[in-house]
PDB file of N, CA and C in Angstrom:
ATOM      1  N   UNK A   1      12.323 -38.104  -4.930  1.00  0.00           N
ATOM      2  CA  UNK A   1      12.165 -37.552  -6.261  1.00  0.00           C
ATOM      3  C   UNK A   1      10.807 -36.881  -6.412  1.00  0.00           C
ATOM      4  N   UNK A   2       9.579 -37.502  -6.251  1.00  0.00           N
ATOM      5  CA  UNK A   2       8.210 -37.167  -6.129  1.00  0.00           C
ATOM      6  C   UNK A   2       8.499 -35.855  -5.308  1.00  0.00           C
ATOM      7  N   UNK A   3       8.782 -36.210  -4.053  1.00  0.00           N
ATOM      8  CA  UNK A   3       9.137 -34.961  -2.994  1.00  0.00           C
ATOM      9  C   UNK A   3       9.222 -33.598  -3.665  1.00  0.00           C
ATOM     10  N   UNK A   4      10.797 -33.754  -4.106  1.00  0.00           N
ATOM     11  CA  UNK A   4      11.314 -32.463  -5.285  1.00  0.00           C
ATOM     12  C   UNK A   4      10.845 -31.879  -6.324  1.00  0.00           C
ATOM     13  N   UNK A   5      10.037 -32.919  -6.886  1.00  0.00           N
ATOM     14  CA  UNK A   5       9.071 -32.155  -7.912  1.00  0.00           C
ATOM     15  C   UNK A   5       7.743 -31.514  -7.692  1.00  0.00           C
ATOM     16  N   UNK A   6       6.963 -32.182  -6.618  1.00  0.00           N
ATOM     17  CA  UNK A   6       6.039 -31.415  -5.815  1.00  0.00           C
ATOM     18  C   UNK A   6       6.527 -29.863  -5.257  1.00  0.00           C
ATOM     19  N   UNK A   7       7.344 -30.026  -4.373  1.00  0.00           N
ATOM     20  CA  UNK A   7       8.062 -29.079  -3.728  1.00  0.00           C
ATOM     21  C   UNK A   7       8.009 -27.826  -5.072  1.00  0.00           C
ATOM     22  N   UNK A   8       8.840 -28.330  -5.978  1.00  0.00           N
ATOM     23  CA  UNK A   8       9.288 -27.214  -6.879  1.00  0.00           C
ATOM     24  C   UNK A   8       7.783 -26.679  -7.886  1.00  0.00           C
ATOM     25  N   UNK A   9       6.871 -27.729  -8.069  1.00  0.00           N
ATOM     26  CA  UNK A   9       5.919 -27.144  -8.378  1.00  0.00           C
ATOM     27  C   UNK A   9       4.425 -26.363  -7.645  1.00  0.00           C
ATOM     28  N   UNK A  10       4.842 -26.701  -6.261  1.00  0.00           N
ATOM     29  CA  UNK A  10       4.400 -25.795  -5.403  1.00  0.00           C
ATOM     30  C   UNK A  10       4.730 -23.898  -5.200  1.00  0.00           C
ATOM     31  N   UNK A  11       6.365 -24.452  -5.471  1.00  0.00           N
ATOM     32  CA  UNK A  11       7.021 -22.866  -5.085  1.00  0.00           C
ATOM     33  C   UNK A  11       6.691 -22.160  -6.838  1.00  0.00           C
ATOM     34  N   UNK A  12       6.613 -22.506  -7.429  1.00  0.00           N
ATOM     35  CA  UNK A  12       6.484 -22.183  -8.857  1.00  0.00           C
ATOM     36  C   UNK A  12       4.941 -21.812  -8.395  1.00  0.00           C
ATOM     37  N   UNK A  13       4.072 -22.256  -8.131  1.00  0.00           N
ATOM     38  CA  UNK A  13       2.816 -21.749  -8.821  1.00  0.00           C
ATOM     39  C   UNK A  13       2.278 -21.115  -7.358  1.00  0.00           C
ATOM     40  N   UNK A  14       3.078 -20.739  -6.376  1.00  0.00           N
ATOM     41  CA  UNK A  14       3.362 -20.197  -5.234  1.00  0.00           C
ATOM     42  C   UNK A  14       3.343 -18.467  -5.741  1.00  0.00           C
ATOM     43  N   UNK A  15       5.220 -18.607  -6.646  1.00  0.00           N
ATOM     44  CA  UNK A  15       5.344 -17.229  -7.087  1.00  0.00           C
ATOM     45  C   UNK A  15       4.702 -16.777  -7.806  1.00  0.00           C
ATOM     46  N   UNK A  16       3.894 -17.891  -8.844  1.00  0.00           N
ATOM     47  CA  UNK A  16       3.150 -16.804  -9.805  1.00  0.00           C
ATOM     48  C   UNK A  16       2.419 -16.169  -9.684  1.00  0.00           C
ATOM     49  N   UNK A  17       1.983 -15.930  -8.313  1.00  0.00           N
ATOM     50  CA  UNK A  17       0.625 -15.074  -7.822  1.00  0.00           C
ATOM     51  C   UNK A  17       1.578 -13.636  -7.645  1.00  0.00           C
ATOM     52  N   UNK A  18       2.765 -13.545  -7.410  1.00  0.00           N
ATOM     53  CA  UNK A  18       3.124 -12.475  -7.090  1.00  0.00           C
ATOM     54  C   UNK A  18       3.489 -11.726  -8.672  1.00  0.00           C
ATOM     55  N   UNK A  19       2.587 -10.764  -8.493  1.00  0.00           N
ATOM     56  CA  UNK A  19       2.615  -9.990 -10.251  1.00  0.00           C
ATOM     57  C   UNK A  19       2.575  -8.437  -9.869  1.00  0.00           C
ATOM     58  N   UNK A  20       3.065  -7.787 -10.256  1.00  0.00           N
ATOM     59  CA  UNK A  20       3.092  -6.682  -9.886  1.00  0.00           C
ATOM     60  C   UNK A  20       1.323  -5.751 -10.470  1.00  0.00           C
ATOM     61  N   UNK A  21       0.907  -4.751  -9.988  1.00  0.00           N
ATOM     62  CA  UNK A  21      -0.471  -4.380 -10.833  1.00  0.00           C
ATOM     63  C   UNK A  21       0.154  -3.044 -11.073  1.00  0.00           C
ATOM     64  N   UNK A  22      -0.180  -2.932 -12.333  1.00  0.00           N
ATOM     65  CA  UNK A  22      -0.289  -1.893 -12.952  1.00  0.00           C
ATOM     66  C   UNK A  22      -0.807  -0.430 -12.241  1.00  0.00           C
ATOM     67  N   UNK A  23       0.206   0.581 -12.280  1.00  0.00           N
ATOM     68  CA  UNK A  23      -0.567   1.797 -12.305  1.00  0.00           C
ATOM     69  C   UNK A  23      -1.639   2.560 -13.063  1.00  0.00           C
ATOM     70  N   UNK A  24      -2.822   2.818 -12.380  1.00  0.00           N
ATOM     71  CA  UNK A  24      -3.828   3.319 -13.290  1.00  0.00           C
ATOM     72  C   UNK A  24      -3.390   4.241 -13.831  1.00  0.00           C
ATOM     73  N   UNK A  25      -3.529   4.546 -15.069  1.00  0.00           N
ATOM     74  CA  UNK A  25      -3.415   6.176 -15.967  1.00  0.00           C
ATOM     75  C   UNK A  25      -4.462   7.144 -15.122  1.00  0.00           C
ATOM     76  N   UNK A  26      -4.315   7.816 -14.541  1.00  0.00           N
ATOM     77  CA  UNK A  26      -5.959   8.686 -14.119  1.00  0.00           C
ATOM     78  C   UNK A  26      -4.719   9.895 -14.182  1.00  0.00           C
ATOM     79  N   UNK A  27      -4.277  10.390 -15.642  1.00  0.00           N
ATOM     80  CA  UNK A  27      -4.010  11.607 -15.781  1.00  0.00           C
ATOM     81  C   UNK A  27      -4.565  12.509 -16.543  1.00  0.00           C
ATOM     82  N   UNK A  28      -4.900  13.616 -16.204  1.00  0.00           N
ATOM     83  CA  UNK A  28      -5.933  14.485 -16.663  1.00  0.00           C
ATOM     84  C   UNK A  28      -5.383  15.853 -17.337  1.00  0.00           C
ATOM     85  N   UNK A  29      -3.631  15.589 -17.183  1.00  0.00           N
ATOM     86  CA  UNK A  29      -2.671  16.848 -17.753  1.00  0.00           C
ATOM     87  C   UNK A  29      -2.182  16.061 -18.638  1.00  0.00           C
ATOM     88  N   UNK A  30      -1.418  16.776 -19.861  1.00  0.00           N
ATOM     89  CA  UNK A  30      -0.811  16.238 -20.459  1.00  0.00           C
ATOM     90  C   UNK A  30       0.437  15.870 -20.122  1.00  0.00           C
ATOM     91  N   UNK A  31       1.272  14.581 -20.438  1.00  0.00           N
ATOM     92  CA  UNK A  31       2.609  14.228 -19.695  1.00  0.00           C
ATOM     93  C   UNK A  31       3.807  15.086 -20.355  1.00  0.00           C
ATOM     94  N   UNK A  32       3.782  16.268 -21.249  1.00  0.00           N
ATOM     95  CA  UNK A  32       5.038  17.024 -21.647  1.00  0.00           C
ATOM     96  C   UNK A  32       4.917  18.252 -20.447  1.00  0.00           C
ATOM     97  N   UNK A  33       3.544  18.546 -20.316  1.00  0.00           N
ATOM     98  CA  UNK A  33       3.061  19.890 -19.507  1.00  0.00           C
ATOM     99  C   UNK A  33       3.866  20.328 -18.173  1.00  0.00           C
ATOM    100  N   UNK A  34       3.721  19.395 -17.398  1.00  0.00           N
ATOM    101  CA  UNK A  34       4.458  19.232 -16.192  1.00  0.00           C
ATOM    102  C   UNK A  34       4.005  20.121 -15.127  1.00  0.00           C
ATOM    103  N   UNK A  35       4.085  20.382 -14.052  1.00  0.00           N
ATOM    104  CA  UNK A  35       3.507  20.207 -12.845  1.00  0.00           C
ATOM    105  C   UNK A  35       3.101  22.530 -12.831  1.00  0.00           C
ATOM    106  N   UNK A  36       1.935  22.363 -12.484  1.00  0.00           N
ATOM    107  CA  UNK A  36       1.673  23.764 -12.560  1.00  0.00           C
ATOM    108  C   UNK A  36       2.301  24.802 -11.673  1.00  0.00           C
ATOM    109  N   UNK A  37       2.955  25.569 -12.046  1.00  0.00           N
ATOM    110  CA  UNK A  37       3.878  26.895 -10.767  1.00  0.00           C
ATOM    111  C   UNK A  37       3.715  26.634  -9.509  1.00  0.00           C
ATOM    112  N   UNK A  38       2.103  26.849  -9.524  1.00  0.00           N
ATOM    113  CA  UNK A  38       1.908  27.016  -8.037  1.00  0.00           C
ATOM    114  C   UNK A  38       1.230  25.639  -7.381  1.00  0.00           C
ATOM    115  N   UNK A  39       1.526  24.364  -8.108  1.00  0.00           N
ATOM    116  CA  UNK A  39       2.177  23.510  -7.504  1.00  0.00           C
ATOM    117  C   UNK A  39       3.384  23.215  -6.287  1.00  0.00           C
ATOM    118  N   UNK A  40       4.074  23.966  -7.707  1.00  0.00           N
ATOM    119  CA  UNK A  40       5.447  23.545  -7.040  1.00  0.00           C
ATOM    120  C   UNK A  40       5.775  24.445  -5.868  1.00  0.00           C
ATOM    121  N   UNK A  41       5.231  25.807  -5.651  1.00  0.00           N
ATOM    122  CA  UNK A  41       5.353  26.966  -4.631  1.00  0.00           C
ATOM    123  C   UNK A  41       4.576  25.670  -3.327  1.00  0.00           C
ATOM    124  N   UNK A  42       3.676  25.255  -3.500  1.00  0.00           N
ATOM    125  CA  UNK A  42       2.748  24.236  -2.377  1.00  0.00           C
ATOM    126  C   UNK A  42       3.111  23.120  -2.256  1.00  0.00           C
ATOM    127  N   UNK A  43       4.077  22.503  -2.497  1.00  0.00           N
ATOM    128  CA  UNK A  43       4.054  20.844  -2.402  1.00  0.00           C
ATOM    129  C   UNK A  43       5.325  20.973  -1.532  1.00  0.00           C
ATOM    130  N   UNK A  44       5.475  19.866  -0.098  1.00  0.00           N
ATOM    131  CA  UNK A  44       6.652  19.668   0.354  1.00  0.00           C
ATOM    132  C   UNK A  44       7.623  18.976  -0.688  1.00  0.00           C
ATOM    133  N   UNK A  45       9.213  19.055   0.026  1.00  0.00           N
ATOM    134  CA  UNK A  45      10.095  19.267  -1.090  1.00  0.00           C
ATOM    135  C   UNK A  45      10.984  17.570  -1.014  1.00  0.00           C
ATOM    136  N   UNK A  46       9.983  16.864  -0.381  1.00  0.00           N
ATOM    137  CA  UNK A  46      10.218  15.460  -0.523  1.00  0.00           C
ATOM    138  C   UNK A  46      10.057  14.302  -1.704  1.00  0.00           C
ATOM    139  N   UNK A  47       8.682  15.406  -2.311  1.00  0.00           N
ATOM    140  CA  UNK A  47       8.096  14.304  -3.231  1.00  0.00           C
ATOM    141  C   UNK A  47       8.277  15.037  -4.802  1.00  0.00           C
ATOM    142  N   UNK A  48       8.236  13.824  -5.566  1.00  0.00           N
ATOM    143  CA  UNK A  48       8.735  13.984  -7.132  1.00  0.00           C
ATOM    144  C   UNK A  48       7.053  14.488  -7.975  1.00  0.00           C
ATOM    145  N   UNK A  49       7.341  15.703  -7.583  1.00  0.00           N
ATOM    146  CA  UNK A  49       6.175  16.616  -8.703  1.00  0.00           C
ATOM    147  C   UNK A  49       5.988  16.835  -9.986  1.00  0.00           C
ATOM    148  N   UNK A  50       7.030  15.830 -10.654  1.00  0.00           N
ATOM    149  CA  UNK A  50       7.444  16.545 -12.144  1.00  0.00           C
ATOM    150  C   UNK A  50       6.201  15.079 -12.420  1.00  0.00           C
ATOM    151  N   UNK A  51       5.705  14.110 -11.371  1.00  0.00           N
ATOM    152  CA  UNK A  51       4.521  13.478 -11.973  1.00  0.00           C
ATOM    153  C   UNK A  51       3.577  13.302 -11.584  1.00  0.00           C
ATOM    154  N   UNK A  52       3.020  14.491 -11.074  1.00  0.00           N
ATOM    155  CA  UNK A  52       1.935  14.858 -10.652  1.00  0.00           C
ATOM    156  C   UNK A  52       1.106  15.224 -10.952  1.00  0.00           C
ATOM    157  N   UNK A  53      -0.140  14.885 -10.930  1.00  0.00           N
ATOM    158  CA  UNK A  53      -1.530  14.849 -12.040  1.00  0.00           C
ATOM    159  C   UNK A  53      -2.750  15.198 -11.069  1.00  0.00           C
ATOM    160  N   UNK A  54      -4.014  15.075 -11.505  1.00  0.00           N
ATOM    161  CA  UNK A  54      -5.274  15.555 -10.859  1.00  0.00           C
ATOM    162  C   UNK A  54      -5.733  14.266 -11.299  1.00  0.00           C
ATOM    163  N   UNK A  55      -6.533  13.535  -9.847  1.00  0.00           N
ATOM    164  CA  UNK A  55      -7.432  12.589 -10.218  1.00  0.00           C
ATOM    165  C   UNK A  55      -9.094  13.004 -10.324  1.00  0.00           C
ATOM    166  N   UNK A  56      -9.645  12.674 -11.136  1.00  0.00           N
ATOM    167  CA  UNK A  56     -11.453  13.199 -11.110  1.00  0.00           C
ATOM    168  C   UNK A  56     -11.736  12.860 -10.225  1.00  0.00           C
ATOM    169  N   UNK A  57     -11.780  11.694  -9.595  1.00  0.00           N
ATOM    170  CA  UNK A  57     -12.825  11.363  -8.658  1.00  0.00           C
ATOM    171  C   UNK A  57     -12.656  11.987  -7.308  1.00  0.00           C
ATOM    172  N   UNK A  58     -11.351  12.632  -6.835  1.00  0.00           N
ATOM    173  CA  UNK A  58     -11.355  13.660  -5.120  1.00  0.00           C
ATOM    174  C   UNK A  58     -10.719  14.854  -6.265  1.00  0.00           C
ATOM    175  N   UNK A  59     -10.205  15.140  -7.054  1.00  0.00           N
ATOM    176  CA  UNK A  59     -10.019  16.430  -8.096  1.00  0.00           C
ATOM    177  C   UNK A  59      -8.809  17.311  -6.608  1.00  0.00           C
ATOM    178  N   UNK A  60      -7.835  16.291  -6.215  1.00  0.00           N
ATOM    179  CA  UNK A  60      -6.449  16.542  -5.668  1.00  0.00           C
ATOM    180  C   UNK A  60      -5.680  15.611  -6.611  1.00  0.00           C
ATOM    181  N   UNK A  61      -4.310  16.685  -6.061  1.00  0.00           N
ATOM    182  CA  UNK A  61      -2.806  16.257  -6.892  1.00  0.00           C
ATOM    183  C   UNK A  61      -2.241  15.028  -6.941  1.00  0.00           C
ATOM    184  N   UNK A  62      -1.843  14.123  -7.041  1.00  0.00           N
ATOM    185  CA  UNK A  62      -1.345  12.494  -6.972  1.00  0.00           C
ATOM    186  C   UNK A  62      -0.345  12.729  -7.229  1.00  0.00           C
ATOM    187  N   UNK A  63       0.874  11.916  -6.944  1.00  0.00           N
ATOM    188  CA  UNK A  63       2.537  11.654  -7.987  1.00  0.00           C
ATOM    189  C   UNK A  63       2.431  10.329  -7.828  1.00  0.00           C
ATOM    190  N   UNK A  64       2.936   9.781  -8.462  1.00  0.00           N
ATOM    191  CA  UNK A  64       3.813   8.496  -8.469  1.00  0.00           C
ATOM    192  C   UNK A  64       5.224   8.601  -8.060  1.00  0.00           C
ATOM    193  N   UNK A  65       5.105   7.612  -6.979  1.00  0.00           N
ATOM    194  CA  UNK A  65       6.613   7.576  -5.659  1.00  0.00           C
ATOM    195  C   UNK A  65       6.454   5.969  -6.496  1.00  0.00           C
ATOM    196  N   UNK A  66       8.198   6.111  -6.829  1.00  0.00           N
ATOM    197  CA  UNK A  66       8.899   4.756  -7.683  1.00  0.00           C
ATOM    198  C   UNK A  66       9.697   4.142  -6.431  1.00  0.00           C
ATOM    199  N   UNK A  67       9.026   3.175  -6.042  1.00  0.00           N
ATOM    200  CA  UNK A  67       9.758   2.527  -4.690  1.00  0.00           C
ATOM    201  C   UNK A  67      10.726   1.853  -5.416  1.00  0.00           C
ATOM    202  N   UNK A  68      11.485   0.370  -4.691  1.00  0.00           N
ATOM    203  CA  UNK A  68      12.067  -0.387  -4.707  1.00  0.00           C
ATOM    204  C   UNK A  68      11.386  -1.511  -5.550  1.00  0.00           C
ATOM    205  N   UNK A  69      10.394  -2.173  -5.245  1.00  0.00           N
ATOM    206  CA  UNK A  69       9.614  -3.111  -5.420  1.00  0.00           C
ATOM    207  C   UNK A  69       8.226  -2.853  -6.527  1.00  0.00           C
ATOM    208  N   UNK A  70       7.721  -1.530  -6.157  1.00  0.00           N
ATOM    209  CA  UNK A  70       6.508  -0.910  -7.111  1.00  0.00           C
ATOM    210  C   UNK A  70       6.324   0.165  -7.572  1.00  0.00           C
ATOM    211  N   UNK A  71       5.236   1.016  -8.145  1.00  0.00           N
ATOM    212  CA  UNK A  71       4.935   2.331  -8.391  1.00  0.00           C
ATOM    213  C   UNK A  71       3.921   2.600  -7.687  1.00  0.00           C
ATOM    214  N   UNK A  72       3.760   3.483  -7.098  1.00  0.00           N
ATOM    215  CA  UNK A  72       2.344   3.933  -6.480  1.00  0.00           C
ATOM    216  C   UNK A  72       2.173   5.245  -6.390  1.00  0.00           C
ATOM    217  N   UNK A  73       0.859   5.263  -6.373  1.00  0.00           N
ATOM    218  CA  UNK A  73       0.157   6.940  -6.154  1.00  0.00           C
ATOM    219  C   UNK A  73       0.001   7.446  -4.542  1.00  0.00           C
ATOM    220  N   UNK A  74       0.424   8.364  -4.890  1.00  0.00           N
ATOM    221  CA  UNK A  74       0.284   9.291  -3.347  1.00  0.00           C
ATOM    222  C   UNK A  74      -0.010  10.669  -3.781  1.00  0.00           C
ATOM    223  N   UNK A  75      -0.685  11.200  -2.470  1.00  0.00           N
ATOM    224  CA  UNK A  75      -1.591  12.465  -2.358  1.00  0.00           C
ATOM    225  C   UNK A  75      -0.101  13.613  -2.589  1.00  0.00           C
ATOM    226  N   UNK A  76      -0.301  14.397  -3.147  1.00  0.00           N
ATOM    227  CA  UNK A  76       1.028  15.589  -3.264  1.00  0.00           C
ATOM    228  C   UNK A  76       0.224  16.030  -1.656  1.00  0.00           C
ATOM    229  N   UNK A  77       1.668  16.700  -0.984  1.00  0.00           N
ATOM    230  CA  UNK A  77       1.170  16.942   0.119  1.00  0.00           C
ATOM    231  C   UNK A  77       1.790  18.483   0.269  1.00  0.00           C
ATOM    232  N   UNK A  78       1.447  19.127   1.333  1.00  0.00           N
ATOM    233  CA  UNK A  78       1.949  20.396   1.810  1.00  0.00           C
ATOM    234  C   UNK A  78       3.330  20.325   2.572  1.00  0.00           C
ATOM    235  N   UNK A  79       3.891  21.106   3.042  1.00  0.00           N
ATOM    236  CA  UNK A  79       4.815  20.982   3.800  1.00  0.00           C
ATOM    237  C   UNK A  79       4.216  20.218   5.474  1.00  0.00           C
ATOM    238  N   UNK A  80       3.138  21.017   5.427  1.00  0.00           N
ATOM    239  CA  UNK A  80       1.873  20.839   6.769  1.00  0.00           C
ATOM    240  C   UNK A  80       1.183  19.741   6.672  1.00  0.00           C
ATOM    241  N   UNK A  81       1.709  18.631   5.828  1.00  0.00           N
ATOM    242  CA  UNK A  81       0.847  17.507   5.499  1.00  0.00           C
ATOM    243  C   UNK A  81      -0.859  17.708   5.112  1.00  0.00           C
ATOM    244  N   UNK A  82      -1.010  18.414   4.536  1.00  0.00           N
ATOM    245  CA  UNK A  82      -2.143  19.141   3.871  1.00  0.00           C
ATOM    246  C   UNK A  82      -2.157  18.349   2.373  1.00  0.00           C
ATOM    247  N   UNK A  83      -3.274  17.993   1.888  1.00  0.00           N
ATOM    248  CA  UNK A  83      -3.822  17.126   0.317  1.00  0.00           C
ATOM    249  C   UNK A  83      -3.881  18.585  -0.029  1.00  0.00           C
ATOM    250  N   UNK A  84      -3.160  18.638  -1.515  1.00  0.00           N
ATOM    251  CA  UNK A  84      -3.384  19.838  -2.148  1.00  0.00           C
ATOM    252  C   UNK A  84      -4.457  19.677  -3.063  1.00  0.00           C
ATOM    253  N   UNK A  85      -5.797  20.273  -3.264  1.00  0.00           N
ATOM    254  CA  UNK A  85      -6.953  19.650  -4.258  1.00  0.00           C
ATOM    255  C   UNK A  85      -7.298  21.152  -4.766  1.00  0.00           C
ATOM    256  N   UNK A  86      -7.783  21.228  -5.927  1.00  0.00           N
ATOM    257  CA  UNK A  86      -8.605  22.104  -6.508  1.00  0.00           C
ATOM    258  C   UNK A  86      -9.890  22.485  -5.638  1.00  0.00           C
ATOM    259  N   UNK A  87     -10.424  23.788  -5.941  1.00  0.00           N
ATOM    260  CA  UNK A  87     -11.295  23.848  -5.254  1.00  0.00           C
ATOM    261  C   UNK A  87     -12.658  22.787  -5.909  1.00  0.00           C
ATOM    262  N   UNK A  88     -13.582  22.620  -4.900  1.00  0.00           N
ATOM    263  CA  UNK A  88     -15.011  22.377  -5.331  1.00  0.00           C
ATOM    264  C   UNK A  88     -15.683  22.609  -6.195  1.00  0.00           C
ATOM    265  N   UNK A  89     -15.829  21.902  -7.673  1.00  0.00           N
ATOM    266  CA  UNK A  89     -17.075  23.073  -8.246  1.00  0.00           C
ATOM    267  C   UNK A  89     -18.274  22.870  -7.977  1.00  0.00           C
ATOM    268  N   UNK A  90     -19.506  23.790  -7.870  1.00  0.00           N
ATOM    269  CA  UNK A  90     -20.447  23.749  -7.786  1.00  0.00           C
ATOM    270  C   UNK A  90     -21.096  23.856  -9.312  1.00  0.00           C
TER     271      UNK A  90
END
């Protein structure tokens, strides 16, 4: 009995570590706007551009790829596996 209740309050406070984290907001377009022309002329035709944003801190394209399990950010890429980024400002 002891056994089973240990057991079960092990696996209980086992899973609660598993929490999913939040996607950061680091969008810098507005979310009706949607992905700029010549985006879409540059981005391979794998990834979902309609949520694709500019992060400040490298000032390249991001989307959010909706897995199975999470959300995550990834670099919009080229067909050539190329990071598509704004230029530099000086």
């Amino acid at each position: 009995m002891i056994r089973t209740i240990t057991l079960t309050l092990a696996a209980a406070f086992t899973l609660s570590a598993c929490a999913s984290a939040p996607v950061e907001d680091v969008s810098s377009n507005p979310a009706d706007a949607g992905p700029p022309p010549e985006l879409i002329g540059l981005a391979a035709s794998n990834q979902d551009i309609s949520t694709a944003r500019i992060r400040p801190e490298d000032g390249c394209y991001w989307y959010e790829h909706r897995g199975r399990v999470e959300t995550t950010l990834l670099p919009v890429l080229t067909p050539s596996g190329q990071r598509i980024c704004l230029p530099a400002q000086t």
